[in-house]
Protein backbone atom coordinates (compact mmCIF):
# COMPACT_ATOMS: atom_id res chain seq x y z
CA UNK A 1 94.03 105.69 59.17
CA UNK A 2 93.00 103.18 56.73
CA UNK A 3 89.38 101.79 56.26
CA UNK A 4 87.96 98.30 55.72
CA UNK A 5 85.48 95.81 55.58
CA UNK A 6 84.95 92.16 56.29
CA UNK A 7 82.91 90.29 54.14
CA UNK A 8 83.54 87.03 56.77
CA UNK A 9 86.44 85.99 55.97
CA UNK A 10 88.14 87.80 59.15
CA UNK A 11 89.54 90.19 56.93
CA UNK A 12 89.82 92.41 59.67
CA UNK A 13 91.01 90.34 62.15
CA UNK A 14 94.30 89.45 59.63
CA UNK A 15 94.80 93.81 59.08
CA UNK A 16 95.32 94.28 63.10
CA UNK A 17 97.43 90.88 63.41
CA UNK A 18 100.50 91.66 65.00
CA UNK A 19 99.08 94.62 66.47
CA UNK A 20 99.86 95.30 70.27
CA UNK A 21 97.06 96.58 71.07
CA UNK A 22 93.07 96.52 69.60
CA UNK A 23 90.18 98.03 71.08
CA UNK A 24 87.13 96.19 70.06
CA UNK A 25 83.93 98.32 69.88
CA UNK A 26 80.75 95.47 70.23
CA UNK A 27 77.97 95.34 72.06
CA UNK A 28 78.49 93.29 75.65
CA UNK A 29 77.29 89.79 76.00
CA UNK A 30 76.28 89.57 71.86
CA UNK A 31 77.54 86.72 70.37
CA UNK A 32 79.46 88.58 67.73
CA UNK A 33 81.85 90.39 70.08
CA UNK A 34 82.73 86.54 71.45
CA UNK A 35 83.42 85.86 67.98
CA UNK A 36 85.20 88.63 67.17
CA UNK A 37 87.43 88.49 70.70
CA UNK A 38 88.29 84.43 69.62
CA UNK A 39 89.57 86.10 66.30
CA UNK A 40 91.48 88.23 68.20
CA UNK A 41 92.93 85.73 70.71
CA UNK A 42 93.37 82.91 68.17
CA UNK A 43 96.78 84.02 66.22
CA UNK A 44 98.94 85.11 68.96
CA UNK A 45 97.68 82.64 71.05
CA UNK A 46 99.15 79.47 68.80
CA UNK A 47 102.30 80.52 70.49
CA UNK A 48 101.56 82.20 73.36
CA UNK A 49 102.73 80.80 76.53
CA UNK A 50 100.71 82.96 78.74
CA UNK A 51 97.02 84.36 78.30
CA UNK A 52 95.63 86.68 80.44
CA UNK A 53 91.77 87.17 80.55
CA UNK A 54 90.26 90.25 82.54
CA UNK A 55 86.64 90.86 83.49
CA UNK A 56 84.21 91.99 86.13
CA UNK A 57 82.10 89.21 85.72
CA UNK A 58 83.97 85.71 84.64
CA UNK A 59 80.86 84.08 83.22
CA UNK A 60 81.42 80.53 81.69
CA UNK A 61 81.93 81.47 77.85
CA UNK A 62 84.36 84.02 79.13
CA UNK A 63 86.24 81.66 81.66
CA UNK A 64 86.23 78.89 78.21
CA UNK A 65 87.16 81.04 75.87
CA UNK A 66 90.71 82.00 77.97
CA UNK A 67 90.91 78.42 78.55
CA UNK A 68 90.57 77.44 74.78
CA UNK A 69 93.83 79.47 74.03
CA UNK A 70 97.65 79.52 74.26
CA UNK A 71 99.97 76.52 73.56
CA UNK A 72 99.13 73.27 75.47
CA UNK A 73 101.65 74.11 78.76
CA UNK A 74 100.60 77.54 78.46
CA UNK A 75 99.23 79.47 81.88
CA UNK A 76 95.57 80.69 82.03
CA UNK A 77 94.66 83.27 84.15
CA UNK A 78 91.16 85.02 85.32
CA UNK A 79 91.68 88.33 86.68
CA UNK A 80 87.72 89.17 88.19
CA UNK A 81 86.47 90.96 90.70
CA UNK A 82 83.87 89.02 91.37
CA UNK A 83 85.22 85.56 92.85
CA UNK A 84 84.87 83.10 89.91
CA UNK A 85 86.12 79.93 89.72
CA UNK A 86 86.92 77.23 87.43
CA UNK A 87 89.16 74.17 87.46
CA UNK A 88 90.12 75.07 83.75
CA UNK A 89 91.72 78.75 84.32
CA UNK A 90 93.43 80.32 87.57
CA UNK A 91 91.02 83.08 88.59
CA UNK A 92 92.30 85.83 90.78
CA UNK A 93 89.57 87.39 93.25
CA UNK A 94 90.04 91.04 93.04
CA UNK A 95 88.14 93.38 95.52
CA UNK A 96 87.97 96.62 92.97
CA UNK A 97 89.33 98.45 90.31
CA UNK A 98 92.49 100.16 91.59
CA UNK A 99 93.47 96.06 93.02
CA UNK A 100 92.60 94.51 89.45
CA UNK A 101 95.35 97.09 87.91
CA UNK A 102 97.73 96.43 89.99
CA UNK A 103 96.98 92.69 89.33
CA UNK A 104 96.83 93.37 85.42
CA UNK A 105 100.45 94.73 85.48
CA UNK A 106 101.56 92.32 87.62
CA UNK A 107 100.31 89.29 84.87
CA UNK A 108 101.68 91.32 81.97
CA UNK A 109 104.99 92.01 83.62
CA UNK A 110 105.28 88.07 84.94
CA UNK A 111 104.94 87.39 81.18
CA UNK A 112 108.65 88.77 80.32
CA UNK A 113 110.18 87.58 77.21
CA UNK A 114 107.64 84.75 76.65
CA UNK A 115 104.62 85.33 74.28
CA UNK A 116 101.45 86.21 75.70
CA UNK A 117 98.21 87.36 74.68
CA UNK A 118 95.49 89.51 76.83
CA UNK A 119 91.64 90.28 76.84
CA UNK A 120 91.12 92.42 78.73
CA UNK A 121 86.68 92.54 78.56
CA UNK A 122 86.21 94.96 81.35
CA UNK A 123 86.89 98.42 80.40
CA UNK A 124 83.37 100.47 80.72
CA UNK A 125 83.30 98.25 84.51
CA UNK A 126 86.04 99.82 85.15
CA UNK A 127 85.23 103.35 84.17
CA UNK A 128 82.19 103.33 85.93
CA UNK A 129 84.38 102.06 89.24
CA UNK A 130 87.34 104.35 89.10
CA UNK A 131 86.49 106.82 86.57
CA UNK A 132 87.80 107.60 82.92
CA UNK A 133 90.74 109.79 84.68
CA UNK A 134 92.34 106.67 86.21
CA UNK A 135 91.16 104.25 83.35
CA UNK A 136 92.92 106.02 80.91
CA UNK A 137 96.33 106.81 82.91
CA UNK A 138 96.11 102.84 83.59
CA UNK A 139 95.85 102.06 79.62
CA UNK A 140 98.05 104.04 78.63
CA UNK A 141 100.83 103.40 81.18
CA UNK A 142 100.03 99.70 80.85
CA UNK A 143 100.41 99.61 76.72
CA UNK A 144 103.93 100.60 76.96
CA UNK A 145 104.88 97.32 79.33
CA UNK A 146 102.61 95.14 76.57
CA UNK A 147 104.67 96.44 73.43
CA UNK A 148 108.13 95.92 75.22
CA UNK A 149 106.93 92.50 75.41
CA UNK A 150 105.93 90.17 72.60
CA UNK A 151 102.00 90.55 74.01
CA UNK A 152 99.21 91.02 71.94
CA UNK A 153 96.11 92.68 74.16
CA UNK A 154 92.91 93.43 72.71
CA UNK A 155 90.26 95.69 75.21
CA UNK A 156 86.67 95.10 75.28
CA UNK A 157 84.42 98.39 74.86
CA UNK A 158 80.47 98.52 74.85
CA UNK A 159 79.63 102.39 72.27
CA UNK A 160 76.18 102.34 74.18
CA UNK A 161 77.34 101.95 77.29
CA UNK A 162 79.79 105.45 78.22
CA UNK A 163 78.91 108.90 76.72
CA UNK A 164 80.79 109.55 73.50
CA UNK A 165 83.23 111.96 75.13
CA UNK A 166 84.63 109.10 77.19
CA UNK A 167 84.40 106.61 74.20
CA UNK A 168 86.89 109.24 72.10
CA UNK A 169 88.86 109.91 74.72
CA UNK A 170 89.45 105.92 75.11
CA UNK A 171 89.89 105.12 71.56
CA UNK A 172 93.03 107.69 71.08
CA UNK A 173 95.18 105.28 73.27
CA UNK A 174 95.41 102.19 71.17
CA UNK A 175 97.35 101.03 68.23
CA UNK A 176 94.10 99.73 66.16
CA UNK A 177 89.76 100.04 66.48
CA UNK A 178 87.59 97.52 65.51
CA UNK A 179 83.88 97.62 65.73
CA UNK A 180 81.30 94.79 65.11
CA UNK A 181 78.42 95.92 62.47
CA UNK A 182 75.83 93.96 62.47
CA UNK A 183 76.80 90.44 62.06
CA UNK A 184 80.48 92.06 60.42
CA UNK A 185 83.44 94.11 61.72
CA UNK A 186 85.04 96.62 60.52
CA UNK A 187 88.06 98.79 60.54
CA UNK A 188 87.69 102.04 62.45
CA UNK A 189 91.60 102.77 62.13
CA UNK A 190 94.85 101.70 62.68
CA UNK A 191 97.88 103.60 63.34
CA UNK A 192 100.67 103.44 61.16
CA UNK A 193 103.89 101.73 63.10
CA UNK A 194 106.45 101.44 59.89
């Protein structure tokens, strides 16, 4: 559980690369979290041939930046529950929670051998709609399927939005945290795969 700083130059961003999965600890809608999640979906996404955005609320940055990624034949899809569209990206109406997991596995599994990428931005929406119980079995039977695959998926989570008993009990599931400080990120921890 190593510790470090970026001083800008996405120091950070380069320690978790090739990481399955990142949860990213930023405040939601702040322009630093954007930044940070384009770090995040930039290097895997050179290659990928599928990227996979999910969200409650597929706002136009969100909706551009999964269009600005992947390979240039590479498929784009929205997963939202709240009926977005755009001619850039696929978006996939979803009527609630428990429908947008079983449309998340779905997308990761359709994936197969091929490289993909995921951000998924939605994960204190979807607390809040099925509880932490069901959020967590979904993550963590979901992260399995992601690192038998060559996907890289990063999860969006607000600190001041849940309790800090739910944010713990989120942050044991993934492979690496990040959190934005200030105008910076840092390192929260990153488990050793070697």
């Amino acid at each position: 559980m190593g510790q470090a700083h970026s001083s800008g130059d996405g120091h950070v961003f380069k320690s978790v690369s090739g990481v399955s999965s990142v949860l990213v600890l930023g405040p939601d809608g702040d322009g630093v979290t954007a930044s940070g999640c384009r770090q995040l979906l930039a290097t895997p996404s050179e290659r990928a041939e599928h990227v996979v955005g999910v969200t409650y609320d597929a706002d136009a940055e969100f909706r551009e930046r999964i269009a600005d990624q992947g390979g240039a034949d590479a498929t784009r899809t929205v997963l939202t529950t709240d009926g977005a569209s755009d001619a850039s990206v696929e978006c996939v109406c979803v009527a609630d929670g428990s429908c947008l997991l079983s449309r998340v596995r779905e997308r990761v599994r359709d994936i197969g051998t091929d490289p993909g990428v995921v951000c998924f931005d939605a994960l204190p929406d979807l607390v809040d709609d099925i509880g932490l119980t069901r959020t967590f079995r979904f993550v963590n039977r979901l992260l399995p399927v992601v690192r038998e695959r060559d996907v890289t998926a990063h999860f969006h989570f607000d600190p001041a939005s849940s309790d800090r008993q739910t944010l713990n009990a989120m942050t044991t599931v993934f492979d690496a945290v990040v959190r934005a400080d200030g105008d910076d990120w840092e390192l929260v921890w990153k488990r050793h795969t070697e």
